[in-house]
C-alpha atoms as a PDB file:
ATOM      1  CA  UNK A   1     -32.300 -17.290 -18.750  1.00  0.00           C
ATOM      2  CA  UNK A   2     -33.431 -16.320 -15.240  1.00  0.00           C
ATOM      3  CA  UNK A   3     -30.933 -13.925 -13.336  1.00  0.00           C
ATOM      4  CA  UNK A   4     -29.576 -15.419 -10.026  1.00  0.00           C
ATOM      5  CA  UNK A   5     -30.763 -13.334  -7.144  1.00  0.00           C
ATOM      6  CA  UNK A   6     -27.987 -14.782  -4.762  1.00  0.00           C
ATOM      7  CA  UNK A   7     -25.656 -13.473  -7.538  1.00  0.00           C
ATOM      8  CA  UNK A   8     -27.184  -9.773  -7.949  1.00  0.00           C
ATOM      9  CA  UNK A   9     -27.082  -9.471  -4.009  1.00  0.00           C
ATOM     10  CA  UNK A  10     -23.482 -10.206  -3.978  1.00  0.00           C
ATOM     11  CA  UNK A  11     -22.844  -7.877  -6.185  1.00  0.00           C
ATOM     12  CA  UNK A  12     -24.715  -5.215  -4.953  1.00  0.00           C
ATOM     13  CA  UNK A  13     -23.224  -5.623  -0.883  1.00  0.00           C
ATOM     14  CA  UNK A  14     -19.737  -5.296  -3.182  1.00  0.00           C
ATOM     15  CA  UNK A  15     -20.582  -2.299  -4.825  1.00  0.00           C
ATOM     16  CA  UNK A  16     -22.443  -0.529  -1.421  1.00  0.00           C
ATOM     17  CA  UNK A  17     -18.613  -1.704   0.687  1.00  0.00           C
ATOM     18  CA  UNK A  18     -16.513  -0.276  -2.037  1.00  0.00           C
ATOM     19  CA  UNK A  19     -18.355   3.202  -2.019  1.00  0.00           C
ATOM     20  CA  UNK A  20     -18.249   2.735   1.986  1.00  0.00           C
ATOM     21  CA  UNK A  21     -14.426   4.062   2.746  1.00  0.00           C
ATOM     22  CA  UNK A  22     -14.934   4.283   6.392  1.00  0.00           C
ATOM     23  CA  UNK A  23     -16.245   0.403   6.396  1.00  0.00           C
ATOM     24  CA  UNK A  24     -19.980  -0.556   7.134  1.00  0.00           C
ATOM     25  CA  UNK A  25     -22.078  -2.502   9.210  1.00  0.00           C
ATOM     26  CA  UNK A  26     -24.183  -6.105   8.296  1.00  0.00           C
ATOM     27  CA  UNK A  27     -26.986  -3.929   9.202  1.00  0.00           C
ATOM     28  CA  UNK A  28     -26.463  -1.451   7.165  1.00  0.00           C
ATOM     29  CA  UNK A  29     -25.941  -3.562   4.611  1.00  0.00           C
ATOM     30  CA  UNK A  30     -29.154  -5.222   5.107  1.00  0.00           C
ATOM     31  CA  UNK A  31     -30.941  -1.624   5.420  1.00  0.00           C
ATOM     32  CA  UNK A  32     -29.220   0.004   2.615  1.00  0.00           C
ATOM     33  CA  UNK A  33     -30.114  -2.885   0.288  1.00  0.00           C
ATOM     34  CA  UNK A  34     -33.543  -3.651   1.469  1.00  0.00           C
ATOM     35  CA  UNK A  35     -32.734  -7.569   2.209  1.00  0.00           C
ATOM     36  CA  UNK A  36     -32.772  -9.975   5.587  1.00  0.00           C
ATOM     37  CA  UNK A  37     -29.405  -9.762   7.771  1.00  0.00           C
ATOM     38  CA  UNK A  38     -29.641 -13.589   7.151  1.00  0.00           C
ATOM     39  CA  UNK A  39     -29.449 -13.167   3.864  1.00  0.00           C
ATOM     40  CA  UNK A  40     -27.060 -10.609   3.996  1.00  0.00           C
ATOM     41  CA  UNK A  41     -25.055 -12.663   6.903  1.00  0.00           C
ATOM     42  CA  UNK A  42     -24.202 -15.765   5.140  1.00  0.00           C
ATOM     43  CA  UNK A  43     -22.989 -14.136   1.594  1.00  0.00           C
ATOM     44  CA  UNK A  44     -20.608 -11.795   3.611  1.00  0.00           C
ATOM     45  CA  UNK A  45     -19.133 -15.114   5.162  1.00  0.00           C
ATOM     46  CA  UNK A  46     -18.667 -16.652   1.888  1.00  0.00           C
ATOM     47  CA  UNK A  47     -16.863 -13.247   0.795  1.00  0.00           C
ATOM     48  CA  UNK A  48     -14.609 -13.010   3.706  1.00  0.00           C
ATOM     49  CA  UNK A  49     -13.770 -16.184   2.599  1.00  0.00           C
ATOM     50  CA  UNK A  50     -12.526 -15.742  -0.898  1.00  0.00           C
ATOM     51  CA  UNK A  51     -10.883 -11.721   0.823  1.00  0.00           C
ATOM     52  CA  UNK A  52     -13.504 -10.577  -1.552  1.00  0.00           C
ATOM     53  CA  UNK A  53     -14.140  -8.049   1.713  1.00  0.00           C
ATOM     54  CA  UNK A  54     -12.582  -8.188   4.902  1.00  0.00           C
ATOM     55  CA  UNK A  55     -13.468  -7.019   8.250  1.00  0.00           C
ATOM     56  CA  UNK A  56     -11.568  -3.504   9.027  1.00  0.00           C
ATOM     57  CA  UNK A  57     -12.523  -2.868  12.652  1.00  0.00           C
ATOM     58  CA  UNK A  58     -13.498  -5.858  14.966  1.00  0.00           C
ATOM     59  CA  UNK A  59     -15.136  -4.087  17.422  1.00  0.00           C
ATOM     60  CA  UNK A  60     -17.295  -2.076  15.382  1.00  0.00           C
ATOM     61  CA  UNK A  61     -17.414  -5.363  12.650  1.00  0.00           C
ATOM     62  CA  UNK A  62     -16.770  -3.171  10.263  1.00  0.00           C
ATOM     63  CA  UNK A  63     -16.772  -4.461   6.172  1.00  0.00           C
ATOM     64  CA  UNK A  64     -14.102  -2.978   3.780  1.00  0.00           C
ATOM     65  CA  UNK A  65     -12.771  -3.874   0.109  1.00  0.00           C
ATOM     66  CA  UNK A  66     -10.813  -7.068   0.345  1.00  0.00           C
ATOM     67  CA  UNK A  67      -7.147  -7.193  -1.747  1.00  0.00           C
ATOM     68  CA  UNK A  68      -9.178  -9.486  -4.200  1.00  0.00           C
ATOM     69  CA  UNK A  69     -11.549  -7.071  -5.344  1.00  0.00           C
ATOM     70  CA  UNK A  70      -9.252  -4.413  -4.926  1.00  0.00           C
ATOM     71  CA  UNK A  71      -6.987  -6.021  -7.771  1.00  0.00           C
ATOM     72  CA  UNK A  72     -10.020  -7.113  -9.410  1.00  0.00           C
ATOM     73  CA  UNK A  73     -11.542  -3.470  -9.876  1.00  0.00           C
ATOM     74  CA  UNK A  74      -8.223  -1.597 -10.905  1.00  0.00           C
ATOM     75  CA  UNK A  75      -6.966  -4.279 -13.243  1.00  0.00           C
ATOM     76  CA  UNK A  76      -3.565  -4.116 -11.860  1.00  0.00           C
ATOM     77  CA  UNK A  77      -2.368  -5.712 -14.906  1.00  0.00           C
ATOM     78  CA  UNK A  78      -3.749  -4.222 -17.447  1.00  0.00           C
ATOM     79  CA  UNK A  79      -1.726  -2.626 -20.475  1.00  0.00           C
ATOM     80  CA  UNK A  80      -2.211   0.777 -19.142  1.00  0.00           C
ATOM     81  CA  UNK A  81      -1.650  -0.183 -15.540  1.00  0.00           C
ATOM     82  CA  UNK A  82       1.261   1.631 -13.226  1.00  0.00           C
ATOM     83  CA  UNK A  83       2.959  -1.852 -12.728  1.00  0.00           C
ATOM     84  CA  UNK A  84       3.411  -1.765 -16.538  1.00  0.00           C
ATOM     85  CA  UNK A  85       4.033   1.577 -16.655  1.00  0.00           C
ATOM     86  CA  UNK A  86       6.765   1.108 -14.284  1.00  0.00           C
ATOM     87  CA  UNK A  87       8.566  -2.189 -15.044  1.00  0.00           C
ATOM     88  CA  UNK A  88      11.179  -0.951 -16.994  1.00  0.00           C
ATOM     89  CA  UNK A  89      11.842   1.620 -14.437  1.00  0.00           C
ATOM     90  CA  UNK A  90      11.798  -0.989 -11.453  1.00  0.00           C
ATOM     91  CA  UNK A  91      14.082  -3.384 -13.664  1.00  0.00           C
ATOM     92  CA  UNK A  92      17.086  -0.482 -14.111  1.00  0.00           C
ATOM     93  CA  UNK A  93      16.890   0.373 -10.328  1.00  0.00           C
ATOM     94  CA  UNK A  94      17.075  -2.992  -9.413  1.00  0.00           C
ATOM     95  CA  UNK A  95      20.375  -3.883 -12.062  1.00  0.00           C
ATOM     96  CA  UNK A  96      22.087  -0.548 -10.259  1.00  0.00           C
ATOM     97  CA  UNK A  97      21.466  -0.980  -6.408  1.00  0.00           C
ATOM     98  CA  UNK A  98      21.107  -5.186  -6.984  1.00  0.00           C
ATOM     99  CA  UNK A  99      18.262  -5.383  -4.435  1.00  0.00           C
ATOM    100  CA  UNK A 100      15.127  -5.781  -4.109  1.00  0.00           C
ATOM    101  CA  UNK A 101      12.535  -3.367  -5.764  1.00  0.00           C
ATOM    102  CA  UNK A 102       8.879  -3.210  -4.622  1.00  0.00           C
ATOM    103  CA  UNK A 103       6.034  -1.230  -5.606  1.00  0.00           C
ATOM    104  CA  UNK A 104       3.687  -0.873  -3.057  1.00  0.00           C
ATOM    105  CA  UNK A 105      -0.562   0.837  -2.880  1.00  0.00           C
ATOM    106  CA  UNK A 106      -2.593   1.158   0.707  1.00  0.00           C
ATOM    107  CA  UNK A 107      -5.638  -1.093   0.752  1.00  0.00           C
ATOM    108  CA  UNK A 108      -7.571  -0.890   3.714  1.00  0.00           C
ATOM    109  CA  UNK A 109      -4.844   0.972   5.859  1.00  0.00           C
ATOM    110  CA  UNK A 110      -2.147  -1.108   4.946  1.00  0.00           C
ATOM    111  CA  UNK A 111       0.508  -1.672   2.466  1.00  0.00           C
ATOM    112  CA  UNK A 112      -0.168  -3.797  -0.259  1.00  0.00           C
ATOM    113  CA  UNK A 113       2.690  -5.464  -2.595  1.00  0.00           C
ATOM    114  CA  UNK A 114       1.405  -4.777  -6.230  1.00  0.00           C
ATOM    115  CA  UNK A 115       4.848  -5.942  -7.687  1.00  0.00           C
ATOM    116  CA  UNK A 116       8.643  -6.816  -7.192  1.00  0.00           C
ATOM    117  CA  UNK A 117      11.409  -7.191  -9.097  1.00  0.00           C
ATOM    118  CA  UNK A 118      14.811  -9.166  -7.805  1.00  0.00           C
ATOM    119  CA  UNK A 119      17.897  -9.600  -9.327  1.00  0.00           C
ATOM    120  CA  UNK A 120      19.095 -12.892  -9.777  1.00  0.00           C
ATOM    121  CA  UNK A 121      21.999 -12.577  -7.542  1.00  0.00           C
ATOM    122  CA  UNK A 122      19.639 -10.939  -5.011  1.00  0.00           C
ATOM    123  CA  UNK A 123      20.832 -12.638  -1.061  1.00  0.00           C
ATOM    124  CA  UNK A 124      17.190 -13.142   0.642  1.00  0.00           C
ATOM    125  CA  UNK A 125      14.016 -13.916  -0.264  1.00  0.00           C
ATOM    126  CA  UNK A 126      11.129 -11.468   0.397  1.00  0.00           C
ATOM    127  CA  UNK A 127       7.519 -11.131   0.501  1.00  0.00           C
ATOM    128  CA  UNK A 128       5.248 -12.381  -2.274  1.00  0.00           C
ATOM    129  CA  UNK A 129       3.075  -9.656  -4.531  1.00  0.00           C
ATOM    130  CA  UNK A 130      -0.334  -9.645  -2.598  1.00  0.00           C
ATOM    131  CA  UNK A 131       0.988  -9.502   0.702  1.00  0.00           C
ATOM    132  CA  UNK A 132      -0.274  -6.775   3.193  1.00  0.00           C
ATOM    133  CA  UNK A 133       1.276  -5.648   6.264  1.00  0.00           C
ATOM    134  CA  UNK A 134       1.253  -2.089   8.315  1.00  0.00           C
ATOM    135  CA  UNK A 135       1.746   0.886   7.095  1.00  0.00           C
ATOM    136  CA  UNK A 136       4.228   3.129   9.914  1.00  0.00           C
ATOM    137  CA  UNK A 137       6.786  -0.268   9.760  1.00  0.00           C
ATOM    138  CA  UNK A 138       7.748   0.090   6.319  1.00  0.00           C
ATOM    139  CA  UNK A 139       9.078   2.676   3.775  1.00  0.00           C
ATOM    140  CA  UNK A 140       6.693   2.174   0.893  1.00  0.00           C
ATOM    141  CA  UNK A 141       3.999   2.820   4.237  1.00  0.00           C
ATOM    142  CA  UNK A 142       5.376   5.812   5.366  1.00  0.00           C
ATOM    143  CA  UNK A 143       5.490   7.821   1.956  1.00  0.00           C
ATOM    144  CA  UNK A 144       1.835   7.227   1.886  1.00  0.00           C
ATOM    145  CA  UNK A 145       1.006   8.176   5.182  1.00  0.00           C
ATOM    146  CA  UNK A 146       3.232  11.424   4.997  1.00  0.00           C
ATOM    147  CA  UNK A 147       1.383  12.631   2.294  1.00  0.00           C
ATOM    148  CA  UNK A 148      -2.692  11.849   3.181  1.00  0.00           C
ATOM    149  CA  UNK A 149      -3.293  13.084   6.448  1.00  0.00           C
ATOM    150  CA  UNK A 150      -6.765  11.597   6.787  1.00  0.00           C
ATOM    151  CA  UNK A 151      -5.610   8.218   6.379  1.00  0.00           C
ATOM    152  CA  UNK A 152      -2.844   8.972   9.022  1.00  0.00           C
ATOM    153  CA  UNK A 153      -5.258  10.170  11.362  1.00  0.00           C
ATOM    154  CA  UNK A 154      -7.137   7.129  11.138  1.00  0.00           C
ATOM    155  CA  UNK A 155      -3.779   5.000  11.877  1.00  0.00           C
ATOM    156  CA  UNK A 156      -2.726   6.592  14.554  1.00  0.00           C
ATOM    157  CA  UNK A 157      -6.016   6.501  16.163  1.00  0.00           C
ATOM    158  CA  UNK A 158      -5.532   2.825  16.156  1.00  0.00           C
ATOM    159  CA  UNK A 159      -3.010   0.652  18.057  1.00  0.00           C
ATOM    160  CA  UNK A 160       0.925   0.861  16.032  1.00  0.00           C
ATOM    161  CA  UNK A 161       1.874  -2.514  16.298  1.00  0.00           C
ATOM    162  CA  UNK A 162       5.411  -3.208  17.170  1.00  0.00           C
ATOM    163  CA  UNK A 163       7.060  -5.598  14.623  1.00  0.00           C
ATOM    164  CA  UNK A 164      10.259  -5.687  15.897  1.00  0.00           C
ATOM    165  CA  UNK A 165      12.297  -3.448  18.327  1.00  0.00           C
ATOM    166  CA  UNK A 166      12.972  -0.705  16.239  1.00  0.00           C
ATOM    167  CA  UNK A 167       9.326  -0.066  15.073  1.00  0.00           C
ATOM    168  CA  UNK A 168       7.804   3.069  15.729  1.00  0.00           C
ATOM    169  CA  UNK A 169       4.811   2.350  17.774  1.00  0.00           C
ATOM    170  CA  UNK A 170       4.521   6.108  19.615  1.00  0.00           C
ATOM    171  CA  UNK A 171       1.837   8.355  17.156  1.00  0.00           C
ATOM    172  CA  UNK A 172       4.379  11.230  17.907  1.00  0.00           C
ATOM    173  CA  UNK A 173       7.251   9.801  17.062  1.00  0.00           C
ATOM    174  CA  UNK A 174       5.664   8.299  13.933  1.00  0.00           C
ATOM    175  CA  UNK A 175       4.080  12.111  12.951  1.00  0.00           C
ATOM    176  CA  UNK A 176       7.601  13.285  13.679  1.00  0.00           C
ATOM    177  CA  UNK A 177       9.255  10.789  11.640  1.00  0.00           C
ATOM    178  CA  UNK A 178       5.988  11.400   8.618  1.00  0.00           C
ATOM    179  CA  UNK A 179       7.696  15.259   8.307  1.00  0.00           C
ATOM    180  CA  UNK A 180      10.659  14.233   7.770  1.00  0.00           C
ATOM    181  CA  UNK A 181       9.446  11.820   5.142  1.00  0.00           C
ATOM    182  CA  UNK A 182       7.565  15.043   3.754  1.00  0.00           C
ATOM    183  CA  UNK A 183      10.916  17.260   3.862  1.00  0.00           C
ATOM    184  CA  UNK A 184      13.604  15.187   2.590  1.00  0.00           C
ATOM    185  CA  UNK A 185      11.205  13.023   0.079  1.00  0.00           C
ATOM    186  CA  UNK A 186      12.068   9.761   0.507  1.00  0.00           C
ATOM    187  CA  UNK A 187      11.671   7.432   3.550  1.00  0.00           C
ATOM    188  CA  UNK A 188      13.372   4.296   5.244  1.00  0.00           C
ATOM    189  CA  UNK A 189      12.187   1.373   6.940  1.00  0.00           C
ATOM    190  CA  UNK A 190      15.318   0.566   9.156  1.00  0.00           C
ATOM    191  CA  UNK A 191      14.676  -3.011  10.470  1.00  0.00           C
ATOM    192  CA  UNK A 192      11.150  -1.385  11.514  1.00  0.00           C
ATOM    193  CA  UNK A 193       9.274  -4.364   9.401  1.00  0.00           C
ATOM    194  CA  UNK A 194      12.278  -7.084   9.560  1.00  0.00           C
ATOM    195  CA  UNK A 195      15.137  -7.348  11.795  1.00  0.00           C
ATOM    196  CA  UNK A 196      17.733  -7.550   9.184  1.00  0.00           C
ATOM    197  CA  UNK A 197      16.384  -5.388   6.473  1.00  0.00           C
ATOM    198  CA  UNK A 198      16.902  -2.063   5.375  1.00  0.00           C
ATOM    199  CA  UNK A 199      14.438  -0.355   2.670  1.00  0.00           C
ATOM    200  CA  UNK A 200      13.967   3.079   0.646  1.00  0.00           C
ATOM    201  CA  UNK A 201      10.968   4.170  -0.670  1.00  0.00           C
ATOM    202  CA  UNK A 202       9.277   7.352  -2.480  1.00  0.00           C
ATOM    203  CA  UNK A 203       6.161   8.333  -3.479  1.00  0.00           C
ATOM    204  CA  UNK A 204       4.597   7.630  -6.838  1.00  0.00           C
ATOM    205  CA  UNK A 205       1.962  10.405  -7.757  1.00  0.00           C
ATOM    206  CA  UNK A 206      -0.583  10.597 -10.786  1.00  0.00           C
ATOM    207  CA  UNK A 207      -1.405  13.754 -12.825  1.00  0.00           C
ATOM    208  CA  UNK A 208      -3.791  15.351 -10.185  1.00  0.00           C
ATOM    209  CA  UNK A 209       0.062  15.482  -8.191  1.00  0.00           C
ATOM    210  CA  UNK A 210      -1.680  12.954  -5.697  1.00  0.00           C
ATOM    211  CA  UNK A 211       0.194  10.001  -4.053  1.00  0.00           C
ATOM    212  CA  UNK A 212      -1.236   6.929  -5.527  1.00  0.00           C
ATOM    213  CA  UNK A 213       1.921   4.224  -4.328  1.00  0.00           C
ATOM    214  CA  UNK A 214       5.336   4.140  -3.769  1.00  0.00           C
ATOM    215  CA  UNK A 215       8.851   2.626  -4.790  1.00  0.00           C
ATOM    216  CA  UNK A 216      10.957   1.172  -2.659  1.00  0.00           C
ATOM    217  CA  UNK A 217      14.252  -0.677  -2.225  1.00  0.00           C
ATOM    218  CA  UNK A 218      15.081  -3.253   0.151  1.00  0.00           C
ATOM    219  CA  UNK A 219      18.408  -4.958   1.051  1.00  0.00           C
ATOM    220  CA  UNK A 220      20.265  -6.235   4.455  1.00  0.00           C
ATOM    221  CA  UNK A 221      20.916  -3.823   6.447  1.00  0.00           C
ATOM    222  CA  UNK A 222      24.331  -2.978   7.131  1.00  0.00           C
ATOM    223  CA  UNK A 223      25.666   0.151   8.499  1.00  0.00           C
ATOM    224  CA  UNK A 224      27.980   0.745   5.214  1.00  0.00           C
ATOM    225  CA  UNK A 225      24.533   1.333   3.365  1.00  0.00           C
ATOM    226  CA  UNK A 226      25.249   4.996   1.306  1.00  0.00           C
ATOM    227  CA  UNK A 227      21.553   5.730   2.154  1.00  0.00           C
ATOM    228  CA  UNK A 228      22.037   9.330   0.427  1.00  0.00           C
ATOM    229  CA  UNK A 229      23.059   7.673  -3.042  1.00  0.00           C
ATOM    230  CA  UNK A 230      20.264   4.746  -2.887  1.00  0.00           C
ATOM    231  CA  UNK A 231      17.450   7.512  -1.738  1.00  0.00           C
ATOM    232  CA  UNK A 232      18.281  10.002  -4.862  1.00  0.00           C
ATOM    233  CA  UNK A 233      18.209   7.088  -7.251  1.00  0.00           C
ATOM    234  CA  UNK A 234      14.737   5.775  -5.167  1.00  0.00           C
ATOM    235  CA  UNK A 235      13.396   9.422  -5.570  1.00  0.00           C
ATOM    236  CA  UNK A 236      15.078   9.970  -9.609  1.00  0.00           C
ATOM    237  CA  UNK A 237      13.060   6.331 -10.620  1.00  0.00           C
ATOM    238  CA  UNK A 238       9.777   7.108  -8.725  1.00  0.00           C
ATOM    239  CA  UNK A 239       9.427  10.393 -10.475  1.00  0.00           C
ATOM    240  CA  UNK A 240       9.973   8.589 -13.895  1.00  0.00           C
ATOM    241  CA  UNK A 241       7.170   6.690 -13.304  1.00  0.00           C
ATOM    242  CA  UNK A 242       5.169   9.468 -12.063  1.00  0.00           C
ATOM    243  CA  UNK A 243       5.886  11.188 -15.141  1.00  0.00           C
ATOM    244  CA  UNK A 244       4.354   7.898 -17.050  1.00  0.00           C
ATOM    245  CA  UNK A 245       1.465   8.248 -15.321  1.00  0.00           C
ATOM    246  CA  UNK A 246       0.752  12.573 -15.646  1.00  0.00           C
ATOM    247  CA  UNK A 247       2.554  13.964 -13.360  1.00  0.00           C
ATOM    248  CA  UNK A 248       3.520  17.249 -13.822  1.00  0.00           C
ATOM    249  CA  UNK A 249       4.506  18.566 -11.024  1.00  0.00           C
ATOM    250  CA  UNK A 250       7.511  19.610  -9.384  1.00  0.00           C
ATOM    251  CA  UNK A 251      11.808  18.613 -11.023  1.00  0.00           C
ATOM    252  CA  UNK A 252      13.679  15.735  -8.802  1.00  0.00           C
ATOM    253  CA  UNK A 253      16.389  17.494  -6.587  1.00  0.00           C
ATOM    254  CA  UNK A 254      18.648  15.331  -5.550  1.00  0.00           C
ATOM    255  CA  UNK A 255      19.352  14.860  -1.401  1.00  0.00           C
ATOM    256  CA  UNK A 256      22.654  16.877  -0.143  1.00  0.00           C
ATOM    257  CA  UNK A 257      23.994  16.006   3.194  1.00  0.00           C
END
C-alpha cells in the first residue's frame, strides 16, 4: 500500500514545531524539511485548524504545539498519567474546602486546564478542561512562572493583558508578586482572572524536583476566605501528588501568619 506523502509531511512539520520551543517560521519549515512553502502553507492552515499548532507570535508568525497535540503526545489520560495519579487527591480537597479543584500545565505560555473536579453542591460554574488563558492572572499561572525563569522572561517581554481591574499587568509588580509565590509556596489569583473569584494554587513537581503543573482551588471571593487554612491544605495535597509522581524533595511546612 503506497504511503501518503501529504500524510508523512504533516507529520514531519509536527515533529520539526514540537522540537522548536521558541516557535518557527513557514520558511523554515519549508527549508528545514526540504519542501515548497506552498506545500508547506496550505497543511499548516489545515493544522491551525484542527489547534494541531497554533501561531505563538503574530508578528514574527511564529508556529508552536497546539493543545491538541499537546494532549495527544503526553497521553493525559493514560493509566500512569498525573491526572490519574492525582484524582483521588483532587477529590478529598475538593469534599474539605467544597470548591472547585483544578489542575493546571503551561502550553505555549499559558495555562492549560488538564482537569477539574466540583462538588456537587459547588455555587458557579467554571471553565471547561482544555481551556487556556494567561498565565500572571491566575494562581495555577503564577506557581509556574515563579519557578521557570526563562519562561517568565519570555512573558514579561510580552504585553500582560489586563483581565479585569485587579490584574497585574506591570512586569515589576508581577516579578514582585512571582517571589512571594517562591517564599511562601503557594499563590492566589484574587479576582485577577474573574471578578468574583478567588483561587489557590501550588506547584506540582516530578522526581527531577521540577515544576511540571499546579493545584489549585477556586471559590467566590469573599473577604471571610481563611486563605492561610485553604493554602496549607492547597500546598499538603499538591505535595501528595508530587510524591506520586517522584518527588523527593523537600517535607510540606505548613504557612504561619
Amino acid at each position: 500500500m503506497a504511503t501518503s506523502r501529504s500524510a508523512l509531511r504533516t507529520i514531519h512539520i509536527l515533529e520539526l514545531i514540537s522540537n522548536s520551543p521558541k516557535g518557527i517560521t513557514l520558511s523554515e519549515i519549508a527549508a528545514g524539511l526540504h519542501i515548497p512553502v506552498t506545500s508547506v502553507n496550505d497543511i499548516v492552515k489545515a493544522l491551525i485548524e484542527t489547534e494541531m499548532i497554533e501561531i505563538i507570535d503574530e508578528r514574527s508568525k511564529l508556529y508552536g504545539i497546539g493543545v491538541k497535540a499537546y494532549y495527544i503526545g503526553n497521553s493525559f489520560i493514560s493509566n500512569t498519567s498525573l491526572v490519574d495519579k492525582a484524582k483521588p487527591i483532587v477529590e478529598e480537597l475538593a469534599s474539605q474546602v467544597t470548591k472547585t479543584v483544578f489542575i493546571g500545565k503551561e502550553v505555549n505560555e499559558k495555562i492549560t486546564y488538564i482537569y477539574k473536579y466540583e462538588p456537587k453542591d459547588t455555587l458557579i460554574a467554571t471553565c471547561p478542561i482544555g481551556s487556556r488563558t494567561f498565565l500572571h492572572t491566575t494562581s495555577l499561572g503564577k506557581c509556574i512562572l515563579a519557578n521557570n525563569e526563562e519562561l517568565l522572561q519570555r512573558v514579561i517581554s510580552k504585553e500582560l493583558i489586563k483581565k479585569t481591574p485587579q490584574s497585574i499587568t506591570e512586569p515589576a509588580k508581577l516579578i514582585e508578586e512571582l517571589q512571594k509565590v517562591r517564599l511562601k509556596g503557594y499563590a492566589v489569583d484574587n479576582r485577577e482572572q474573574d471578578d468574583h473569584l478567588f483561587c489557590i494554587g501550588a506547584p506540582i513537581y516530578d522526581r527531577n524536583n521540577k515544576v511540571i503543573a499546579a493545584l489549585s482551588i477556586s471559590g467566590l471571593y469573599s473577604e471571610k476566605t481563611n486563605v492561610e487554612y485553604e493554602a496549607n491544605l492547597v500546598r499538603e495535597k499538591a505535595q501528595l501528588i508530587s510524591k506520586k509522581m517522584g518527588y523527593m524533595g523537600r517535607e510540606f511546612e505548613p504557612v504561619k501568619g
